[in-house]
PDB file of N, CA and C in Angstrom:
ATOM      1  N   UNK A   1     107.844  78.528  79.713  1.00  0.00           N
ATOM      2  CA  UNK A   1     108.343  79.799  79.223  1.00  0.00           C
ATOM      3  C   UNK A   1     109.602  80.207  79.977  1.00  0.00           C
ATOM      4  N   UNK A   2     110.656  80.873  79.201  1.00  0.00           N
ATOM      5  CA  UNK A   2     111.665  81.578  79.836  1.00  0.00           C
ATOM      6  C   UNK A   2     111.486  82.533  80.884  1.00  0.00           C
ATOM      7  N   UNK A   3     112.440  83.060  81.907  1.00  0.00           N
ATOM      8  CA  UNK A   3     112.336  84.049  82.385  1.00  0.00           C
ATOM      9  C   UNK A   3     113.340  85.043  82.351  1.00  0.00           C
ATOM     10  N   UNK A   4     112.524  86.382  82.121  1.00  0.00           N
ATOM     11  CA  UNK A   4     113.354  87.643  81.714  1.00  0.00           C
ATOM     12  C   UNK A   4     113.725  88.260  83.217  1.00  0.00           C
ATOM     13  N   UNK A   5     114.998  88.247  83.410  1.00  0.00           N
ATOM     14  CA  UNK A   5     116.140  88.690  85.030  1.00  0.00           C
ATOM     15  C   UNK A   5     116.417  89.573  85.022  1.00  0.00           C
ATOM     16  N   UNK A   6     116.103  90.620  86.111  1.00  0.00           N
ATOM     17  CA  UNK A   6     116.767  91.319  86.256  1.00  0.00           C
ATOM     18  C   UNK A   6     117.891  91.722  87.736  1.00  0.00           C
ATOM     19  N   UNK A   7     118.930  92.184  88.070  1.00  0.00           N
ATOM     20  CA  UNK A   7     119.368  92.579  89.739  1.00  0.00           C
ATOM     21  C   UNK A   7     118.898  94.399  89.733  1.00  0.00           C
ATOM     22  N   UNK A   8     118.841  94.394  91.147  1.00  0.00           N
ATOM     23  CA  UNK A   8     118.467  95.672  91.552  1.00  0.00           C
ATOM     24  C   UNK A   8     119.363  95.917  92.346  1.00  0.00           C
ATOM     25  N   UNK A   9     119.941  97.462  92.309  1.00  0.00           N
ATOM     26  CA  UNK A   9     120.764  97.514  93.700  1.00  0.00           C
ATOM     27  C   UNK A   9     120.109  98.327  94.382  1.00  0.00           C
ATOM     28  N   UNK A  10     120.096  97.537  95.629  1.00  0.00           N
ATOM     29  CA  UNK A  10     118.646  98.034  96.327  1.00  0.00           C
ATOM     30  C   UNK A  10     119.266  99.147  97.394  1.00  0.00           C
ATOM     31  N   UNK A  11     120.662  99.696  97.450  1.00  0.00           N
ATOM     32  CA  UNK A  11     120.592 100.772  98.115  1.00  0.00           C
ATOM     33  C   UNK A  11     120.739 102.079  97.179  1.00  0.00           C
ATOM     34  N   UNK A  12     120.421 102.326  96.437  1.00  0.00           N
ATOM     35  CA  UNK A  12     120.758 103.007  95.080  1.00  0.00           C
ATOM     36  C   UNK A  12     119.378 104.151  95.952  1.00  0.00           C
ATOM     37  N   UNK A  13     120.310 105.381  96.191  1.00  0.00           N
ATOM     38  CA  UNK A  13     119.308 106.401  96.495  1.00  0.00           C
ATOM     39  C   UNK A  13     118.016 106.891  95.682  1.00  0.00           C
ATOM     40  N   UNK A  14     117.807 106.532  94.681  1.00  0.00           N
ATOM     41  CA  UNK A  14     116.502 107.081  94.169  1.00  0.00           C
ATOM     42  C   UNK A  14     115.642 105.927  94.673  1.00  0.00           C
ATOM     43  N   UNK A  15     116.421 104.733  95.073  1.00  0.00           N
ATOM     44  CA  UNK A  15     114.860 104.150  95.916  1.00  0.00           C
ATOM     45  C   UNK A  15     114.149 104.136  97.433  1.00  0.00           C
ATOM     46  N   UNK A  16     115.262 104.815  97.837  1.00  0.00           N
ATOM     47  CA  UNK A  16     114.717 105.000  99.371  1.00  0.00           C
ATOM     48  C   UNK A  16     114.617 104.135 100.117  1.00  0.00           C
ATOM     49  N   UNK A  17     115.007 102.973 100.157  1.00  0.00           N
ATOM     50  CA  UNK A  17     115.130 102.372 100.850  1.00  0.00           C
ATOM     51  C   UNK A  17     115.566 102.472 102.883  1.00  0.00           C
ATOM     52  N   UNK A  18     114.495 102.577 103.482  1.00  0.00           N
ATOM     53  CA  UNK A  18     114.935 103.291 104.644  1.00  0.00           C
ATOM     54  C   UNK A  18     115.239 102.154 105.954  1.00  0.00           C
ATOM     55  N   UNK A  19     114.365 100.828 105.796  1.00  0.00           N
ATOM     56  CA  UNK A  19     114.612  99.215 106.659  1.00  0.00           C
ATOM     57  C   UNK A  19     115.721  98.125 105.774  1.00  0.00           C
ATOM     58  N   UNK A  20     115.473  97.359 106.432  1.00  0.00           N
ATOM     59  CA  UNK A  20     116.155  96.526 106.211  1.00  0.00           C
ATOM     60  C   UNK A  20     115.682  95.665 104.671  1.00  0.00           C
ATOM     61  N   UNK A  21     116.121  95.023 103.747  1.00  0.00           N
ATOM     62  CA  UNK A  21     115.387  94.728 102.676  1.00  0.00           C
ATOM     63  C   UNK A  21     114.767  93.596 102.769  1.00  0.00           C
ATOM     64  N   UNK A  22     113.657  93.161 102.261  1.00  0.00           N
ATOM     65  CA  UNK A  22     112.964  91.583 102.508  1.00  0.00           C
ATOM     66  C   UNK A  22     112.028  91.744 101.228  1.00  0.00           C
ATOM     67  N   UNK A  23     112.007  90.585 101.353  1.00  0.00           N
ATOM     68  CA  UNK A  23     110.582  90.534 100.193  1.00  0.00           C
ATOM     69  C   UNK A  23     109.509  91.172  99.975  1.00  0.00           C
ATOM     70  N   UNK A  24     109.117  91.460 101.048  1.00  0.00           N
ATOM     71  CA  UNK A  24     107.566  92.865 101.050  1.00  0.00           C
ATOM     72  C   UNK A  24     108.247  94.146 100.830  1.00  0.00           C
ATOM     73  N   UNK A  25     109.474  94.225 100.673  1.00  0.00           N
ATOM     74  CA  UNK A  25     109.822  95.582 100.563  1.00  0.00           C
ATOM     75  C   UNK A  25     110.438  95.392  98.822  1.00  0.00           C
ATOM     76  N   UNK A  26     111.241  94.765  98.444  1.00  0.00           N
ATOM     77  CA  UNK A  26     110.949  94.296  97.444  1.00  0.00           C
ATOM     78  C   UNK A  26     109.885  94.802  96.547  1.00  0.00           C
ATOM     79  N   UNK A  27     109.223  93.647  96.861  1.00  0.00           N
ATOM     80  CA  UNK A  27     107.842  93.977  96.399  1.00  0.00           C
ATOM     81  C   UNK A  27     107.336  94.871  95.980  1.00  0.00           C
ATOM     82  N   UNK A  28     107.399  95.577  96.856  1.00  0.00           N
ATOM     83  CA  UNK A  28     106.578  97.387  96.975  1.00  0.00           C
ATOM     84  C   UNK A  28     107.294  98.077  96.100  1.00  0.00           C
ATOM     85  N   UNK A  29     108.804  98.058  95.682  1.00  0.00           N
ATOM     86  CA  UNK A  29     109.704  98.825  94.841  1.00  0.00           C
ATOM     87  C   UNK A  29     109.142  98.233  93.750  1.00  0.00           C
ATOM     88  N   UNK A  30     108.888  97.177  93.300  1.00  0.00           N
ATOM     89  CA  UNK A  30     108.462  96.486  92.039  1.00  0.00           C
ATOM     90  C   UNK A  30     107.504  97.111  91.603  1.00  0.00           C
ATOM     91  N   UNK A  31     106.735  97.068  92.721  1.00  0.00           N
ATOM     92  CA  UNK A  31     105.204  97.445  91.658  1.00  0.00           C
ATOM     93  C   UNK A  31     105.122  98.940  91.790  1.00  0.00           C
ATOM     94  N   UNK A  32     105.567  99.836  92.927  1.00  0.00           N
ATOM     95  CA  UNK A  32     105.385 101.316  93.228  1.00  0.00           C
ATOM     96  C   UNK A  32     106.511 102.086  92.596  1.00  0.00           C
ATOM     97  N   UNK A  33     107.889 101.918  92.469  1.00  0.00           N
ATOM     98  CA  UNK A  33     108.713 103.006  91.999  1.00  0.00           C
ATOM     99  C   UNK A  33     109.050 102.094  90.311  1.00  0.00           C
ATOM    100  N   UNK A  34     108.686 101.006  90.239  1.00  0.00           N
ATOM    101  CA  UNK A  34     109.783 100.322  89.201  1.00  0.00           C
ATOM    102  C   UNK A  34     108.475 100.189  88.028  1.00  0.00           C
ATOM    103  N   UNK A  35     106.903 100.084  88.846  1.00  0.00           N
ATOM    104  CA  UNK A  35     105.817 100.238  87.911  1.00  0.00           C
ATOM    105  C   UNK A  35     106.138  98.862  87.259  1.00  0.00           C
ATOM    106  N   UNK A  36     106.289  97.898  87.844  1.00  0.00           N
ATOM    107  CA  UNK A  36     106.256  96.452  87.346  1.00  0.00           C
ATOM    108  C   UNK A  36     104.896  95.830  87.505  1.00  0.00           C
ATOM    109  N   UNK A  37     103.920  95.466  86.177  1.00  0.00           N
ATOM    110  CA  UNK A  37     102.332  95.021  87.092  1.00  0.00           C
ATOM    111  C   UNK A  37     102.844  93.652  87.714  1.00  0.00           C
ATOM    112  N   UNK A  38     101.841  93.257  88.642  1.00  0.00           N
ATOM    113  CA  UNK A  38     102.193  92.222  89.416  1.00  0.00           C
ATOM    114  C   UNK A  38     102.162  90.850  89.219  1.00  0.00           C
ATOM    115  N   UNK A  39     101.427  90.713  87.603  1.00  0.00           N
ATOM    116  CA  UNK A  39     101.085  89.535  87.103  1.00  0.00           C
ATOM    117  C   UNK A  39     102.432  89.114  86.009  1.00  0.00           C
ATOM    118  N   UNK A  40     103.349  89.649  85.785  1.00  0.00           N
ATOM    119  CA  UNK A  40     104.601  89.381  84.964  1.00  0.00           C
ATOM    120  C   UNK A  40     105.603  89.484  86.030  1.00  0.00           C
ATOM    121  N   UNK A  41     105.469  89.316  87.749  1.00  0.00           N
ATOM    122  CA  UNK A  41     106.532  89.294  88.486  1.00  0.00           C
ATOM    123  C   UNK A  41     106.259  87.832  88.765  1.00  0.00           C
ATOM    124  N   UNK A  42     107.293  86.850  88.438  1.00  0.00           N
ATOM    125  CA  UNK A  42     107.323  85.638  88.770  1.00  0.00           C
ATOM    126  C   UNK A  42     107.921  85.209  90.146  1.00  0.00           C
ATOM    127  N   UNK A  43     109.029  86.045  90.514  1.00  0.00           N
ATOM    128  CA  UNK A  43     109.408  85.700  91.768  1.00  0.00           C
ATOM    129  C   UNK A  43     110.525  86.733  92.039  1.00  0.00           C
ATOM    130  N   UNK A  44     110.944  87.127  93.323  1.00  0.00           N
ATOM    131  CA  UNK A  44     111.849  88.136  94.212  1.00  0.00           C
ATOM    132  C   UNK A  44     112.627  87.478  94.856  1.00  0.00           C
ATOM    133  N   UNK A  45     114.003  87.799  94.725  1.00  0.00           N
ATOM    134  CA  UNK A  45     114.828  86.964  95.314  1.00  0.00           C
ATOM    135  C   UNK A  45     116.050  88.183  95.993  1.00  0.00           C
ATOM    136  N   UNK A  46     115.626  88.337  97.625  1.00  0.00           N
ATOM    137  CA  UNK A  46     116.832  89.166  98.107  1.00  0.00           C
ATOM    138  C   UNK A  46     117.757  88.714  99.213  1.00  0.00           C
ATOM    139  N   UNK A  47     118.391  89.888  98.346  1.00  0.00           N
ATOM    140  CA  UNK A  47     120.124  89.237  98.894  1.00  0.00           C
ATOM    141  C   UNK A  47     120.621  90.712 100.068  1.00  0.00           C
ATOM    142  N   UNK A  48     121.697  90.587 100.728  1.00  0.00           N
ATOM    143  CA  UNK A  48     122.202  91.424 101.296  1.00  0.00           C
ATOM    144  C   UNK A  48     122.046  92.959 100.447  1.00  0.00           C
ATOM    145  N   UNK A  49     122.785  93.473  99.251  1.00  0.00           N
ATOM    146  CA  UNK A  49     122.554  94.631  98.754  1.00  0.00           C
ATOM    147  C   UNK A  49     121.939  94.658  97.398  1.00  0.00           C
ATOM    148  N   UNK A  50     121.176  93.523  96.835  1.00  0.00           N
ATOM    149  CA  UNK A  50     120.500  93.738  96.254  1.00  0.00           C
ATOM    150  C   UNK A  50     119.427  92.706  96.180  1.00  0.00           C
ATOM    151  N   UNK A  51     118.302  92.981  94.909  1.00  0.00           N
ATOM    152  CA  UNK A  51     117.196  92.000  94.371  1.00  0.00           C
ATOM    153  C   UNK A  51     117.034  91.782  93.175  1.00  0.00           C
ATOM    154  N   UNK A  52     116.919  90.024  92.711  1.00  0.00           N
ATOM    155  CA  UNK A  52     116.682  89.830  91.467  1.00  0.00           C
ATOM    156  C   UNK A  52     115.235  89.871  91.455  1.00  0.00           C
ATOM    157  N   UNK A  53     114.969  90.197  90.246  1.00  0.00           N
ATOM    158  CA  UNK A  53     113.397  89.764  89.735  1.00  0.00           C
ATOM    159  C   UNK A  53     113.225  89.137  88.486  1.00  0.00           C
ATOM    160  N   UNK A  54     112.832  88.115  88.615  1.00  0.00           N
ATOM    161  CA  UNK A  54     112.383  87.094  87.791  1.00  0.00           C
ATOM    162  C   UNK A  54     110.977  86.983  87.085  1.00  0.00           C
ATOM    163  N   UNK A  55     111.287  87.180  86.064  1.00  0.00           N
ATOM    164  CA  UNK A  55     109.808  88.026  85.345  1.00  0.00           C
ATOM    165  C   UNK A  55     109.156  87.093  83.980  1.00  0.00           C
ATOM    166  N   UNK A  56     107.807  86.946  84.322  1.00  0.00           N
ATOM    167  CA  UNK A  56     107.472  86.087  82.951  1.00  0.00           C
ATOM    168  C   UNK A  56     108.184  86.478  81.856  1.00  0.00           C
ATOM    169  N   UNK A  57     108.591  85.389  80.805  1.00  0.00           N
ATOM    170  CA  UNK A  57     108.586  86.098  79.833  1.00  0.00           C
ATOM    171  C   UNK A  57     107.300  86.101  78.759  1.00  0.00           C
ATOM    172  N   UNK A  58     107.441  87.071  78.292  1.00  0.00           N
ATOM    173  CA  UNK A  58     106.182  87.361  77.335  1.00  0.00           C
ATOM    174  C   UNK A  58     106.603  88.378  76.454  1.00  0.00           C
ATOM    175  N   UNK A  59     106.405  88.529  75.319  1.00  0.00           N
ATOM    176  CA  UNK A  59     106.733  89.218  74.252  1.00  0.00           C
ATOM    177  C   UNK A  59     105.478  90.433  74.284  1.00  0.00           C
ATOM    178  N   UNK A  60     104.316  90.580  75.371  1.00  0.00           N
ATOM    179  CA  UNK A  60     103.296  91.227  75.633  1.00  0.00           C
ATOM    180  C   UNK A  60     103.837  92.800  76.392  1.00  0.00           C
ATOM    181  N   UNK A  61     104.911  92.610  76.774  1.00  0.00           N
ATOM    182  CA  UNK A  61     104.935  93.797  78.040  1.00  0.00           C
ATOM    183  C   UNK A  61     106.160  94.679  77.155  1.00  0.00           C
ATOM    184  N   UNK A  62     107.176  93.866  75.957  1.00  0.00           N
ATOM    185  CA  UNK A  62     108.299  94.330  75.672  1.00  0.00           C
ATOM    186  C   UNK A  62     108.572  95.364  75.132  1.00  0.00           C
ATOM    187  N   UNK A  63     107.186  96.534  74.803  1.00  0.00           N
ATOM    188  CA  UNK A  63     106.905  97.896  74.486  1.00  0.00           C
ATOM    189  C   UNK A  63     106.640  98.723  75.825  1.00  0.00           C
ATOM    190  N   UNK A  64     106.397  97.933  76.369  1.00  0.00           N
ATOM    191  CA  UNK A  64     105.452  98.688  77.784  1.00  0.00           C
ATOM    192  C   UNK A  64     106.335  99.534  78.364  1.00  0.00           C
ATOM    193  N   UNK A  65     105.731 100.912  78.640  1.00  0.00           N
ATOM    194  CA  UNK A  65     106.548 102.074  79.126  1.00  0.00           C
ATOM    195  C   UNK A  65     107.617 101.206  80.391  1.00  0.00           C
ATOM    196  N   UNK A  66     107.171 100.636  81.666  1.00  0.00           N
ATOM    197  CA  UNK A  66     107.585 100.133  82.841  1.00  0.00           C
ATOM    198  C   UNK A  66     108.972  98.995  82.636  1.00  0.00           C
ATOM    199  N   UNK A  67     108.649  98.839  81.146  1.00  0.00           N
ATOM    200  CA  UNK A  67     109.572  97.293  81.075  1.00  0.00           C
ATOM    201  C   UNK A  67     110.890  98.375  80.469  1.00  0.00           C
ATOM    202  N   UNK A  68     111.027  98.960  79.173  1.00  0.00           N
ATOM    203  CA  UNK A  68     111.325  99.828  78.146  1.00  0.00           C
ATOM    204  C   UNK A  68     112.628 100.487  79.666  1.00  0.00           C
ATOM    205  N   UNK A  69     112.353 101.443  80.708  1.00  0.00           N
ATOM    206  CA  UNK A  69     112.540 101.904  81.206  1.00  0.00           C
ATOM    207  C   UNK A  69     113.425 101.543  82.215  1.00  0.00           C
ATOM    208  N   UNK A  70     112.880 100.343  82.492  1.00  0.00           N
ATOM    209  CA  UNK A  70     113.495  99.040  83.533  1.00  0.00           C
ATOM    210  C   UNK A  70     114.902  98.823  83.112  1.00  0.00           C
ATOM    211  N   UNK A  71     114.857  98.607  81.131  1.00  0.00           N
ATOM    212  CA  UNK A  71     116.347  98.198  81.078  1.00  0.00           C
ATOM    213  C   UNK A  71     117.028  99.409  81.084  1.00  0.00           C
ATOM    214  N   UNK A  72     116.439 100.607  81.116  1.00  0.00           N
ATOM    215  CA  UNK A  72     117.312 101.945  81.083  1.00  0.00           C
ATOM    216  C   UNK A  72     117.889 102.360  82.659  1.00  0.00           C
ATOM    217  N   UNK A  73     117.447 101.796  83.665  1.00  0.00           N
ATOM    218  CA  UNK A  73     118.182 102.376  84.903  1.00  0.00           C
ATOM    219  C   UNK A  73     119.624 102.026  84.981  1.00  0.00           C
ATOM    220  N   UNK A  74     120.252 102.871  85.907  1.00  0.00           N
ATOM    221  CA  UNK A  74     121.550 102.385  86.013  1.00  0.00           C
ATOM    222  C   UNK A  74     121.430 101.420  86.916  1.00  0.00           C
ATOM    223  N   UNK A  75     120.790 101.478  87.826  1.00  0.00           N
ATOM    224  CA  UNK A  75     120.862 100.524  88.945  1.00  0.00           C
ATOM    225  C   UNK A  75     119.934  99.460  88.434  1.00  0.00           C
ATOM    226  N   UNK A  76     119.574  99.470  87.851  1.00  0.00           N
ATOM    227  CA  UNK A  76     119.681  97.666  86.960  1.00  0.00           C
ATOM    228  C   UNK A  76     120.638  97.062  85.991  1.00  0.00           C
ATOM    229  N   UNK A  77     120.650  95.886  86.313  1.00  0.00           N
ATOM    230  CA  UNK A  77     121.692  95.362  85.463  1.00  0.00           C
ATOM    231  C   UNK A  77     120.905  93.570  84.835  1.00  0.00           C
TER     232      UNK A  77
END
């Protein structure tokens, strides 16, 4: 299956970001502010000022309030 990408800019004040960024922090934005469930996150990939997320694809989630919303931030691209 494909995977659906997204970047995050991970200093973008509505996420609070207050340490340094890593994968467990990541993480935690995924599933706690971004409401991504954890079983369509395929993999986290961070960089200096931001994070991709690499997301099953599935034609299952592509209504889902969390996904719908995801492509509406500014700080996604």
């Amino acid at each position: 299956m494909l995977e659906r990408i997204f970047t995050i800019d991970a200093y973008n004040e509505e996420l609070e970001i207050f340490d340094n960024l890593d994968d467990e922090c990541a993480q935690s934005i995924c599933e706690n502010n971004l409401e991504i469930p954890k079983e369509y996150i395929n993999k986290i990939s961070c960089k200096n000022d931001s994070f991709t997320i690499y997301l099953a694809n599935s034609r299952s989630y592509y209504r889902d309030d969390w996904y719908v919303n995801l492509q509406r931030l500014e700080y996604v691209s």
